[in-house]
C-alpha atoms as a PDB file:
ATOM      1  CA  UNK A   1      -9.316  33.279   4.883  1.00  0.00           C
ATOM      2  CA  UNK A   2      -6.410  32.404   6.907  1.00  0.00           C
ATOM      3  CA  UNK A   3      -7.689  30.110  10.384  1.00  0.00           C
ATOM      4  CA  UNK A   4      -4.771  30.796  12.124  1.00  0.00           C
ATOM      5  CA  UNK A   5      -6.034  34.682  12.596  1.00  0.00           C
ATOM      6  CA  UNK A   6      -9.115  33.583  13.840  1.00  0.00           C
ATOM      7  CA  UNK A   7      -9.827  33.833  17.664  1.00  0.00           C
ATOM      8  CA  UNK A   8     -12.518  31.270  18.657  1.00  0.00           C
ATOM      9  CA  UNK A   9     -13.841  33.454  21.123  1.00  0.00           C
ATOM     10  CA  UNK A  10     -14.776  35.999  18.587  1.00  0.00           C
ATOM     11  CA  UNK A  11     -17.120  33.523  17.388  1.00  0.00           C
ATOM     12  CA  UNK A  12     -18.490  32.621  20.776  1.00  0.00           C
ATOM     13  CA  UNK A  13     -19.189  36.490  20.863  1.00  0.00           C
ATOM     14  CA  UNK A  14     -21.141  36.222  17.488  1.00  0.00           C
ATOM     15  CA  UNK A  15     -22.933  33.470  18.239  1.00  0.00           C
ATOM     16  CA  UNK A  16     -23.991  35.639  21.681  1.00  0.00           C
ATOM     17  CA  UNK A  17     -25.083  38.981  19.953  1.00  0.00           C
ATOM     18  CA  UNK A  18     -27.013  37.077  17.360  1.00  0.00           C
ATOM     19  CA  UNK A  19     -29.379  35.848  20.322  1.00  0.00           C
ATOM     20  CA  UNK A  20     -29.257  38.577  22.499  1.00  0.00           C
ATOM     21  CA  UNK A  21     -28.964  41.467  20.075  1.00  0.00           C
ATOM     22  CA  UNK A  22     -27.719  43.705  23.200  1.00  0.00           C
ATOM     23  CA  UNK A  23     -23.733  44.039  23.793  1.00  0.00           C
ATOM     24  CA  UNK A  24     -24.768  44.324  27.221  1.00  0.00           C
ATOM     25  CA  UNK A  25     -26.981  41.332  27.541  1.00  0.00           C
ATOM     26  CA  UNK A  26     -24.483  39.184  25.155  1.00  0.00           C
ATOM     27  CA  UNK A  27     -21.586  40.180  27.434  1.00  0.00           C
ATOM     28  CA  UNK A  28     -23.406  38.705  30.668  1.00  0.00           C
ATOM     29  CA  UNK A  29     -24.444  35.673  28.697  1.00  0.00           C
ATOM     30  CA  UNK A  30     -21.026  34.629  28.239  1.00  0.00           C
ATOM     31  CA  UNK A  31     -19.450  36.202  31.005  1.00  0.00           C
ATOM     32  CA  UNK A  32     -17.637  39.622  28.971  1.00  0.00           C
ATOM     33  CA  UNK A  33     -17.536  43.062  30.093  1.00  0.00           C
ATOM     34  CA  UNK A  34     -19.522  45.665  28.056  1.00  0.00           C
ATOM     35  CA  UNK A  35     -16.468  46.834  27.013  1.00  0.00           C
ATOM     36  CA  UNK A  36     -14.701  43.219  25.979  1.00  0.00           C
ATOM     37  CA  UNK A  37     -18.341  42.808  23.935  1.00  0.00           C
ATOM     38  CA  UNK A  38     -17.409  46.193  21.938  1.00  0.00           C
ATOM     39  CA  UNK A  39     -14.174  45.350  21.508  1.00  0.00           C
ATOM     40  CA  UNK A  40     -15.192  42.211  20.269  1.00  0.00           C
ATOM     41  CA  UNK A  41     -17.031  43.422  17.495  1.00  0.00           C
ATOM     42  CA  UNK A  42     -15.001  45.576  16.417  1.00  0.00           C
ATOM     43  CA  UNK A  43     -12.878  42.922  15.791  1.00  0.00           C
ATOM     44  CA  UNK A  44     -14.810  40.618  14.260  1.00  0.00           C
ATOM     45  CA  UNK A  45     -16.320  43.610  11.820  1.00  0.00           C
ATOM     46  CA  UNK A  46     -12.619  43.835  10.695  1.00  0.00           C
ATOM     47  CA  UNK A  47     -12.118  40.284   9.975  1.00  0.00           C
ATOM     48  CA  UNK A  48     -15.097  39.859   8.072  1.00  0.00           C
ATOM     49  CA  UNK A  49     -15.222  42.757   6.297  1.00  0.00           C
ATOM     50  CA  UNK A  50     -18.876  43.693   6.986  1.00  0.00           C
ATOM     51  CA  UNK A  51     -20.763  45.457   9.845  1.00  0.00           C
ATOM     52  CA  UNK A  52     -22.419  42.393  11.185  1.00  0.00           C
ATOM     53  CA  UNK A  53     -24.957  44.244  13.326  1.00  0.00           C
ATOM     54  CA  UNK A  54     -26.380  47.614  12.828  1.00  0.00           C
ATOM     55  CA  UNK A  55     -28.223  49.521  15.666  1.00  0.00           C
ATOM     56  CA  UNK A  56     -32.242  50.474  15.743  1.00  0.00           C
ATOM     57  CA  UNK A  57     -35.051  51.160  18.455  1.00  0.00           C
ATOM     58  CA  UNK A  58     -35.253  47.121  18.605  1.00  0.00           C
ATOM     59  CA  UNK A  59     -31.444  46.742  19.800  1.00  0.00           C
ATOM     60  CA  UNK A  60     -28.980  45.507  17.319  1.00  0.00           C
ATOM     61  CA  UNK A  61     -29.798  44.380  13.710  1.00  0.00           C
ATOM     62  CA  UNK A  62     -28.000  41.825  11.971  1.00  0.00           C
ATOM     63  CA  UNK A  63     -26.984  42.389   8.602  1.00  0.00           C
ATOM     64  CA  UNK A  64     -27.435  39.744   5.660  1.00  0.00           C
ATOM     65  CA  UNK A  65     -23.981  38.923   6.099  1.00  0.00           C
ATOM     66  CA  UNK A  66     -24.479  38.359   9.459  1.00  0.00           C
ATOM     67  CA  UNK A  67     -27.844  36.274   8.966  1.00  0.00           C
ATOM     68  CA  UNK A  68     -25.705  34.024   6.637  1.00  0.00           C
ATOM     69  CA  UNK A  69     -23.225  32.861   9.455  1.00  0.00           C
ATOM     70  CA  UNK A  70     -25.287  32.510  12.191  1.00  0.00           C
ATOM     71  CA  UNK A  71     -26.859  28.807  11.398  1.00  0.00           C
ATOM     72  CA  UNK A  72     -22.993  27.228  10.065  1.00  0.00           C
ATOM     73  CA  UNK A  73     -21.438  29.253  12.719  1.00  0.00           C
ATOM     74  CA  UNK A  74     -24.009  28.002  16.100  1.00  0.00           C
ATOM     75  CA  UNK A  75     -23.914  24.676  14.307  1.00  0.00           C
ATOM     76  CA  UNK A  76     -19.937  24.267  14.539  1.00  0.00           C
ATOM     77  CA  UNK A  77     -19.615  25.836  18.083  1.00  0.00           C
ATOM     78  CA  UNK A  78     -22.568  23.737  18.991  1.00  0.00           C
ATOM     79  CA  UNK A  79     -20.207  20.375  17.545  1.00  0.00           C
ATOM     80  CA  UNK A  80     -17.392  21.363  19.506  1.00  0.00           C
ATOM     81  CA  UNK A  81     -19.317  21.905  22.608  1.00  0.00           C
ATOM     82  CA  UNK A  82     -20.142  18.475  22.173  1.00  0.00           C
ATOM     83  CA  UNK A  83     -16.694  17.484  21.497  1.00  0.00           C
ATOM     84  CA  UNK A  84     -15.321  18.897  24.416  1.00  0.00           C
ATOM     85  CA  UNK A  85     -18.322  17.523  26.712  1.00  0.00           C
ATOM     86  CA  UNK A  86     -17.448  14.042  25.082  1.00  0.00           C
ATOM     87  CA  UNK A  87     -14.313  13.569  26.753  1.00  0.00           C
ATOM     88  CA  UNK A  88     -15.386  14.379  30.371  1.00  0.00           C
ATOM     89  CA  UNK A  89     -18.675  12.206  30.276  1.00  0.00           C
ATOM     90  CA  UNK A  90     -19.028   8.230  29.305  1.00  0.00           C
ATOM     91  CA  UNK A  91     -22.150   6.827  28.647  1.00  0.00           C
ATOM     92  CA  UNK A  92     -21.175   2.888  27.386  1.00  0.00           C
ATOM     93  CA  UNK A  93     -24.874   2.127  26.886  1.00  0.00           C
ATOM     94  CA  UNK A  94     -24.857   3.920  23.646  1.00  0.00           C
ATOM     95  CA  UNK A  95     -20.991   4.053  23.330  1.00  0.00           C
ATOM     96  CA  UNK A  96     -19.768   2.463  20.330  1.00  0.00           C
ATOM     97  CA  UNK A  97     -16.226   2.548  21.111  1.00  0.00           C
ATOM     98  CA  UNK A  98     -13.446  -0.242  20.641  1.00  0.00           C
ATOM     99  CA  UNK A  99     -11.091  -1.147  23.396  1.00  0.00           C
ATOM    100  CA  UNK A 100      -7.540  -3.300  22.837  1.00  0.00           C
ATOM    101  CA  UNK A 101      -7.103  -5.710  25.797  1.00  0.00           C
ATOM    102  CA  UNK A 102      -4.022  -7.501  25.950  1.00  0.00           C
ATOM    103  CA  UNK A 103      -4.302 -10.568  27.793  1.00  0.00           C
ATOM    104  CA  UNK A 104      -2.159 -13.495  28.927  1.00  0.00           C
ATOM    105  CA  UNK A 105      -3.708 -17.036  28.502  1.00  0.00           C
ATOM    106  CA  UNK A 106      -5.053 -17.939  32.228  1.00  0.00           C
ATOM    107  CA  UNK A 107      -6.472 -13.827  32.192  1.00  0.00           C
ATOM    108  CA  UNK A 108      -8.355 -14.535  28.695  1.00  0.00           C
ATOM    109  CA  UNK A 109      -9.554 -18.027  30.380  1.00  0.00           C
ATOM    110  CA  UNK A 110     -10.863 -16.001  33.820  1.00  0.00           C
ATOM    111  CA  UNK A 111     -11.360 -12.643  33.441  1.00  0.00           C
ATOM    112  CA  UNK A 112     -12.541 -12.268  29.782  1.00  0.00           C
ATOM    113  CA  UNK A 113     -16.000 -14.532  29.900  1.00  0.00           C
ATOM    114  CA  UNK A 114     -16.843 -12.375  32.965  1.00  0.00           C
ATOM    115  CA  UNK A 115     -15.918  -8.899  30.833  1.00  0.00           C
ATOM    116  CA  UNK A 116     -17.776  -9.864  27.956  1.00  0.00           C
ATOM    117  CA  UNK A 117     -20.766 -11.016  29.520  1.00  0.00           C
ATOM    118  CA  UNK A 118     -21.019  -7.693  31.440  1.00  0.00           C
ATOM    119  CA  UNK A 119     -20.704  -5.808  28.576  1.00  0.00           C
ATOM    120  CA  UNK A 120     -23.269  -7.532  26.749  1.00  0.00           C
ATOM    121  CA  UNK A 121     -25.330  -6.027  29.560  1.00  0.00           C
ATOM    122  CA  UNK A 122     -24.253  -2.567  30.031  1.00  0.00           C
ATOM    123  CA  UNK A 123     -22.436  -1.654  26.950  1.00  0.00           C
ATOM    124  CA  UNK A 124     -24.133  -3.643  23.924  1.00  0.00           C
ATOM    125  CA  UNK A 125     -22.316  -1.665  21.043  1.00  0.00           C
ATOM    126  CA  UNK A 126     -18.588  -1.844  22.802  1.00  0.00           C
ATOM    127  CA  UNK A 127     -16.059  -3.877  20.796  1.00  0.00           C
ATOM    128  CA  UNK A 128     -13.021  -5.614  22.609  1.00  0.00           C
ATOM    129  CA  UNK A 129     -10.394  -6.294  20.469  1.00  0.00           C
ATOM    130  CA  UNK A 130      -7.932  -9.119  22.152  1.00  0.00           C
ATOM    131  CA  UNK A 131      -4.488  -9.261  21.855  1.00  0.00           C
ATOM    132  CA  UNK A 132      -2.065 -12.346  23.068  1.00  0.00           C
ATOM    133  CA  UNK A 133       0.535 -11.919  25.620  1.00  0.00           C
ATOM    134  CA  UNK A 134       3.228 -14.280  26.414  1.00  0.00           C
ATOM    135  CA  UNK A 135       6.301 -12.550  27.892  1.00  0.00           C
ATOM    136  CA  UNK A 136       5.313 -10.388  30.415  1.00  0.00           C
ATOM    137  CA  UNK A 137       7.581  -7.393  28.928  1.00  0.00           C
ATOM    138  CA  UNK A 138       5.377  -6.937  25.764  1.00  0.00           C
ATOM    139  CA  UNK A 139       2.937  -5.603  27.928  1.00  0.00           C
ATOM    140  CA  UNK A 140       5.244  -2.644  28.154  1.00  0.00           C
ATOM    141  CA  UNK A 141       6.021  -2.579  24.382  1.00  0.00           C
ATOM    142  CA  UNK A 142       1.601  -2.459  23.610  1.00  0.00           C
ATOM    143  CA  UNK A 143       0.914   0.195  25.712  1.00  0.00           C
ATOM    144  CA  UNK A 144       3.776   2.373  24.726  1.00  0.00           C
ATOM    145  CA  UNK A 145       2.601   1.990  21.069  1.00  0.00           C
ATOM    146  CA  UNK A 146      -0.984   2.128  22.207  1.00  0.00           C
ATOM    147  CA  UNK A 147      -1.916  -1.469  20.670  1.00  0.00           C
ATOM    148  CA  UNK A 148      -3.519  -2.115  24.075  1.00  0.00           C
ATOM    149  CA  UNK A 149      -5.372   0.077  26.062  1.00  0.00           C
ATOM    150  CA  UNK A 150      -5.015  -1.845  29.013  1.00  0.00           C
ATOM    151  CA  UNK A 151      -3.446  -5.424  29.740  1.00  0.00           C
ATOM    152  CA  UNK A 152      -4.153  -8.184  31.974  1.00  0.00           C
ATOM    153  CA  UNK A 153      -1.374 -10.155  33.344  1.00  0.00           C
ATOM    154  CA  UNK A 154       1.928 -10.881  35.557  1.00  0.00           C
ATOM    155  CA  UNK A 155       3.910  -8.399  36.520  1.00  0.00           C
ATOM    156  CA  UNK A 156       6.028  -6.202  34.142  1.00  0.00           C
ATOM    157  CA  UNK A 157       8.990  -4.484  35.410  1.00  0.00           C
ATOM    158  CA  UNK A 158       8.152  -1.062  36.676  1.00  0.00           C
ATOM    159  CA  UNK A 159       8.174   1.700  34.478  1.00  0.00           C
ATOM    160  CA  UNK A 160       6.947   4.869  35.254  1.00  0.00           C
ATOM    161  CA  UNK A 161       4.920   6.175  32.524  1.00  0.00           C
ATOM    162  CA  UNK A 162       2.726   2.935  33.014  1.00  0.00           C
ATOM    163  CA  UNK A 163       0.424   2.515  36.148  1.00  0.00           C
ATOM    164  CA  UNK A 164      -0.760  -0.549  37.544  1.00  0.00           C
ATOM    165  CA  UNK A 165      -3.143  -2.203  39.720  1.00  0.00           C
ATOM    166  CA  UNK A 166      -3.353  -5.788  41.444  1.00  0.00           C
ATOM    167  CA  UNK A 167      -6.675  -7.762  40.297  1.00  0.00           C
ATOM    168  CA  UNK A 168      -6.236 -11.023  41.530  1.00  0.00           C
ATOM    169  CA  UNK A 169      -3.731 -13.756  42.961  1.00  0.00           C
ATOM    170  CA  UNK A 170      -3.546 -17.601  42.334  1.00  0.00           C
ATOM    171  CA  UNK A 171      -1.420 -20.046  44.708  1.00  0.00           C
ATOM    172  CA  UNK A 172       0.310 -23.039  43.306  1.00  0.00           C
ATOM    173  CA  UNK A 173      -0.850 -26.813  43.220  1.00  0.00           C
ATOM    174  CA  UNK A 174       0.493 -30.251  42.122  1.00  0.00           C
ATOM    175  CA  UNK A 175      -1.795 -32.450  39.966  1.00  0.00           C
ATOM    176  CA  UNK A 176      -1.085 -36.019  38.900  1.00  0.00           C
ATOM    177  CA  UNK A 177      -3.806 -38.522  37.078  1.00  0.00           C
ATOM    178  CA  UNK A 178      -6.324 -39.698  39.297  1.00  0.00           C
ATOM    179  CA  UNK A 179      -5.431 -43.390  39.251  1.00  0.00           C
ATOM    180  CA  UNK A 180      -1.669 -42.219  39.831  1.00  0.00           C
ATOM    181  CA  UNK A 181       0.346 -44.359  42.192  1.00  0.00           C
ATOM    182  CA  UNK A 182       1.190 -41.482  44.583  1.00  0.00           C
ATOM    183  CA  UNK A 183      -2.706 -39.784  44.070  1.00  0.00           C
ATOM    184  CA  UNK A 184      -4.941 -39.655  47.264  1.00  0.00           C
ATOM    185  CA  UNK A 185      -2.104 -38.141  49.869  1.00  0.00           C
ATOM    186  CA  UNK A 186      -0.491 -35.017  50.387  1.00  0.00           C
ATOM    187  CA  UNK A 187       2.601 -35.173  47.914  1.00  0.00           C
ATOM    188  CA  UNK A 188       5.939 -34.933  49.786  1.00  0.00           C
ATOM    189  CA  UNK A 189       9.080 -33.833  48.760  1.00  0.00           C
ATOM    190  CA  UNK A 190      10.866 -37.094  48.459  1.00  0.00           C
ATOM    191  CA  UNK A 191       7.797 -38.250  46.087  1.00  0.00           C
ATOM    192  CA  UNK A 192       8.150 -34.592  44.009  1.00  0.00           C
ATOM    193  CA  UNK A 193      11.671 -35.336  43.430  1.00  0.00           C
ATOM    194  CA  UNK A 194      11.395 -38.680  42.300  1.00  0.00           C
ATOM    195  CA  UNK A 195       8.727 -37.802  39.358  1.00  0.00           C
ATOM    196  CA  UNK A 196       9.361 -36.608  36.228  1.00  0.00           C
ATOM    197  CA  UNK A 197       7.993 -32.861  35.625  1.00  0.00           C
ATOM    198  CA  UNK A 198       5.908 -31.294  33.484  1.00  0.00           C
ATOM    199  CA  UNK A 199       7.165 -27.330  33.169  1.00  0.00           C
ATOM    200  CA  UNK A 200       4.554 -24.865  31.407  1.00  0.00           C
ATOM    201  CA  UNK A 201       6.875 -21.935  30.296  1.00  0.00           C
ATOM    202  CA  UNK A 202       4.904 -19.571  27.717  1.00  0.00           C
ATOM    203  CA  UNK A 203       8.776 -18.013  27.280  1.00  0.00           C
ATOM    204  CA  UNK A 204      10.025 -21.180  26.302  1.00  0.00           C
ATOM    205  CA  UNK A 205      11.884 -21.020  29.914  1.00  0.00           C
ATOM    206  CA  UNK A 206      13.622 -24.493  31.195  1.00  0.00           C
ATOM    207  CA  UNK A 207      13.593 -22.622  34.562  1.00  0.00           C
ATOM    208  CA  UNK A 208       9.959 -22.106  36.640  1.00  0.00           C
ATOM    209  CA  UNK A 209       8.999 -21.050  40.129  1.00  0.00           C
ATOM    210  CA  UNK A 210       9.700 -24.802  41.460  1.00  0.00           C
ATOM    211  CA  UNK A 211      12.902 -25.123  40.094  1.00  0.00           C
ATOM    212  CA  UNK A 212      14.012 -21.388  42.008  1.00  0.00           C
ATOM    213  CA  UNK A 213      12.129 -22.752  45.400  1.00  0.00           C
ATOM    214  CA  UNK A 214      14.457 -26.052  45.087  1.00  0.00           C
ATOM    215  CA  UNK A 215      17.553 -24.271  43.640  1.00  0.00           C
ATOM    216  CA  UNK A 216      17.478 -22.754  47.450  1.00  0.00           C
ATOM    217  CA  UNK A 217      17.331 -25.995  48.892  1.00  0.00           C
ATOM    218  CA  UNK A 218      20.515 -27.296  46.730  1.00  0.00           C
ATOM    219  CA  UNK A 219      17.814 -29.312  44.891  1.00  0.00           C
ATOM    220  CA  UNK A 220      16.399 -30.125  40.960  1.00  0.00           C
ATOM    221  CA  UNK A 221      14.041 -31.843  39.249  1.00  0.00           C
ATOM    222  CA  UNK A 222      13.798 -34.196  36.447  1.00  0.00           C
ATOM    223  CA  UNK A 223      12.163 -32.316  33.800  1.00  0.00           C
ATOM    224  CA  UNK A 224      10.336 -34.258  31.058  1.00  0.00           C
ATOM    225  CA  UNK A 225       8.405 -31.878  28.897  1.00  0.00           C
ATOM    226  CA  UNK A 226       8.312 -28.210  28.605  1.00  0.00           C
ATOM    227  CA  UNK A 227       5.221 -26.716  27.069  1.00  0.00           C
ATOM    228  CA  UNK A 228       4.619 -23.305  26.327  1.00  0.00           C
ATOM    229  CA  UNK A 229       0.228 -23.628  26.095  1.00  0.00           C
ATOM    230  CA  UNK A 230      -0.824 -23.185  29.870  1.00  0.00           C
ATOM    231  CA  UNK A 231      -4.603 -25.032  29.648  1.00  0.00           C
ATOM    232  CA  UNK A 232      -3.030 -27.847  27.297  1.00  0.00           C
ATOM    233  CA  UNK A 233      -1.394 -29.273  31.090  1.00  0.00           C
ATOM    234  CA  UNK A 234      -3.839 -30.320  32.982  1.00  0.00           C
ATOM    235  CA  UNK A 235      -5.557 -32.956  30.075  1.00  0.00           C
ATOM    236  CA  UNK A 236      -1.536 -34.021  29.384  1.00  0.00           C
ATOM    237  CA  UNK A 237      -1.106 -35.453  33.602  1.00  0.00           C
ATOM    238  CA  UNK A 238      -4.811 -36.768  33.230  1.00  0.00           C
ATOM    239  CA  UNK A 239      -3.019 -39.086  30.244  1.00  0.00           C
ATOM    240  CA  UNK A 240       0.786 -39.548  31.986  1.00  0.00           C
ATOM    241  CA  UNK A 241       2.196 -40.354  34.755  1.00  0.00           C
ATOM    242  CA  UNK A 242       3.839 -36.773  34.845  1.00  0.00           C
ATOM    243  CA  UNK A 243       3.410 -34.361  37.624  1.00  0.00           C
ATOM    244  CA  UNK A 244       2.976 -30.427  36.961  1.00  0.00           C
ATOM    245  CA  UNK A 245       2.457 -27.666  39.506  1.00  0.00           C
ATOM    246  CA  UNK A 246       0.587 -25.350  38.201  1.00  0.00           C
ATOM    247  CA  UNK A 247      -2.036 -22.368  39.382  1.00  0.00           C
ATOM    248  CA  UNK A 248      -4.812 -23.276  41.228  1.00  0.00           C
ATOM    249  CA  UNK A 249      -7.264 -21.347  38.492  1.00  0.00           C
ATOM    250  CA  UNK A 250      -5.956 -22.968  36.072  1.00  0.00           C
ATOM    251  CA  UNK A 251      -6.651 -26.516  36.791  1.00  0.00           C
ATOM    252  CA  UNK A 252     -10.182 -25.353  37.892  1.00  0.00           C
ATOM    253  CA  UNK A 253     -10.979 -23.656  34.647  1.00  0.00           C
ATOM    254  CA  UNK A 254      -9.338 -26.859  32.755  1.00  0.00           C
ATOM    255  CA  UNK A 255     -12.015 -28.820  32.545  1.00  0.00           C
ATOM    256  CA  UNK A 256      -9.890 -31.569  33.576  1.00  0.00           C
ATOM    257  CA  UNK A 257     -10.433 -31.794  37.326  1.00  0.00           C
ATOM    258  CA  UNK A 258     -12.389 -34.573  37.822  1.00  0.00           C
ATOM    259  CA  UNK A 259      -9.552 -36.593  36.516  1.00  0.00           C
ATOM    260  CA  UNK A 260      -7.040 -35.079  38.143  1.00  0.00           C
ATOM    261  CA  UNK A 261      -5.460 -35.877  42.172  1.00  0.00           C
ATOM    262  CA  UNK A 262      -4.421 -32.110  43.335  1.00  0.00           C
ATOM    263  CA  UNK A 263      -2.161 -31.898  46.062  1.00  0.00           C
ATOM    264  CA  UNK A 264      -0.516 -28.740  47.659  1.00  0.00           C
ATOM    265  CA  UNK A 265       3.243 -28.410  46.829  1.00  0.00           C
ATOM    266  CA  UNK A 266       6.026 -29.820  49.277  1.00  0.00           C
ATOM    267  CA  UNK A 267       7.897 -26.747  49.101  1.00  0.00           C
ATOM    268  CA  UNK A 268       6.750 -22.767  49.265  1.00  0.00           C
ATOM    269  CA  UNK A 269       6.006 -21.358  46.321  1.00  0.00           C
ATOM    270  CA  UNK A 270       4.242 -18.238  47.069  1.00  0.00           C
ATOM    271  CA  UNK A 271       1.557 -16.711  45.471  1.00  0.00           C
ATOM    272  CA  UNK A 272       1.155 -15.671  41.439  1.00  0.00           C
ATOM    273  CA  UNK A 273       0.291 -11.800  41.413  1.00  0.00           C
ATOM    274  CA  UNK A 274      -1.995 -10.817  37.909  1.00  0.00           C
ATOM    275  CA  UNK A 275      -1.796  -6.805  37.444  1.00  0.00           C
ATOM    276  CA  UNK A 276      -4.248  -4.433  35.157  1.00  0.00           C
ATOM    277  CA  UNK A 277      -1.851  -2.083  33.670  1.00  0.00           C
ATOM    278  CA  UNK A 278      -2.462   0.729  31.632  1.00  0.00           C
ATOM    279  CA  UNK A 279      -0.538   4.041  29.957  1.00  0.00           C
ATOM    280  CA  UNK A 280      -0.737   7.338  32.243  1.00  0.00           C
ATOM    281  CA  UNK A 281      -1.785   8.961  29.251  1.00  0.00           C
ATOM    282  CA  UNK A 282      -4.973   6.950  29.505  1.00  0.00           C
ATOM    283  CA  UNK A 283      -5.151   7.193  33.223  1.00  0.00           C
ATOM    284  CA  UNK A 284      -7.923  10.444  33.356  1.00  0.00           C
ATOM    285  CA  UNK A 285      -9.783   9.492  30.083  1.00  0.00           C
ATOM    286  CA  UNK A 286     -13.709   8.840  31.136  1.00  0.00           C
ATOM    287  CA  UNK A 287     -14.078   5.927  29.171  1.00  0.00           C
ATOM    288  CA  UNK A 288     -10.728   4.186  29.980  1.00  0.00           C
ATOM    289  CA  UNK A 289     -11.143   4.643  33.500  1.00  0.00           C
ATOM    290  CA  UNK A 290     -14.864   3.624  33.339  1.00  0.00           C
ATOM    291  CA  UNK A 291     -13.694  -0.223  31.512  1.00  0.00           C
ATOM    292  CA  UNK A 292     -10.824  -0.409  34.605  1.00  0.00           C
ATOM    293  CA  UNK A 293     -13.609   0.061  36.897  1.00  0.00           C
ATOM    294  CA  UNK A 294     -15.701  -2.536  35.682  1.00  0.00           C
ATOM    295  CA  UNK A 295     -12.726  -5.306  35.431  1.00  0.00           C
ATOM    296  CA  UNK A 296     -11.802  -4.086  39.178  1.00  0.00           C
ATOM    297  CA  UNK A 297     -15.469  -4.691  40.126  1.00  0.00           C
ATOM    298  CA  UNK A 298     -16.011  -8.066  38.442  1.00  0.00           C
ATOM    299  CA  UNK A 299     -12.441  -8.905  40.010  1.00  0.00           C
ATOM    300  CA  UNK A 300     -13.690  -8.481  43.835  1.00  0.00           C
ATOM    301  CA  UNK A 301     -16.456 -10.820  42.821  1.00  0.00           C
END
């Protein structure tokens, strides 16, 4: 039999007279006029070659024929009931779904520990899989090819099929060693200037934030390492005589701050913006909007 000539509400009508045995009563069930109900059969007597349901003092009989489709036939509608309800309700306690996160490094170091401990709680079965970010732009490239359901990190440039949402922001600081010669007060310009630099540039970048603040000013820096691994800083000033500026999360997170002097930065440097993005194909889906909802939650703390 050919699918494509088959109207699923004739089935829906089946499935009605089969419990009701009454056109009338099987039209109100599902909301059909007597009329629609007859016409229904009718139909459906045509397409399957049989007369389905006969009539008697009782109401309607159904024929052998009839008896034979009525347990596949209840049992498929009843699957794609369930289908259908699936994608407007979430339960994550016994979901056993798998979500892509892609994360930069300093959002896998703060926000992931938090996610996964949650989840542990609330959503036992969940699987995250993680995937690295390092230029900001391949955020864009994962959730057009839907490698990431979501992603965690700086800015992107805006693009409108993707939506996004600020979770958090981190402010700049200068660390040196503890024991460093210009440790234990506020670091001033002149002092910056006459350091050597660490620069952490995941995009293998010889240009950061400090070096744009000072280009302003006519100013530069005297750059001694570049180093693309973000936590890897903080334990190389605890060992040098290097200074870095880095996000304040970061050296907190380190491990490393008990050996390091942290000073605020001489100059402005603003603030470092981390954005949840996600596809706006994804934005209405039950599930995808219920894991946004918990990162926004555990964001505000």
């Amino acid at each position: 039999m050919d699918l494509h000539g088959i109207d699923l509400n004739l089935l829906v009508a089946f499935d009605a007279l089969m419990a009701e045995r009454s056109v009338t009563r099987a039209g109100v069930r599902i909301g059909r006029t007597q009329p629609a109900m007859s016409a229904a059969l009718s139909r459906l007597r045509a397409l399957l070659g049989d007369e389905l349901f006969v009539r008697s003092p009782e109401g309607l009989q159904p024929t052998p024929r009839a008896m034979d489709l009525a347990e596949p036939l209840g049992r498929a509608l009843a699957e794609i009931q369930r289908t259908l309800s699936f994608t407007q309700v979430f339960d994550p306690t016994i979901s056993k779904a798998t979500f892509s996160i892609g994360l930069s490094e300093h959002a896998a170091f703060t926000v992931l520990p938090k996610l996964l401990a949650t989840l542990r709680q609330q959503a036992p079965d969940i699987v995250l899989r993680v995937r690295n970010l390092v230029h900001r732009d391949e955020a864009v490239a994962l959730l057009d090819a839907g490698e990431a359901d979501i992603t965690l990190g700086v800015p992107h440039a805006p693009v409108g099929r993707l939506l996004s949402q600020t979770l958090f922001e981190e402010s700049f600081v200068c660390i040196l060693r503890k024991d460093h010669p210009e440790a234990g007060r506020p670091l001033t310009l002149e002092a910056f200037l006459s350091m050597s630099h660490l620069l952490v540039s995941p995009e293998n970048e010889r240009f950061g934030a400090v070096d744009a603040a000072l280009a302003k000013e006519g100013l530069k820096r005297r750059l001694a390492l570049t180093l693309p691994q973000l936590y890897a800083a903080p334990a190389l000033i605890a060992a040098s005589d290097l200074v870095a500026t880095l996000m304040e999360g970061v050296v907190q997170a380190s491990g490393w701050s008990d050996r390091l002097y942290v000073s605020p930065p001489p100059l402005d440097l603003g603030k470092v913006t981390f954005n949840m993005s996600w596809h706006r194909r994804n934005d209405v889906h039950p599930a995808q909007r219920w894991l946004r909802g918990m990162i926004q939650t555990l964001e505000r703390g």
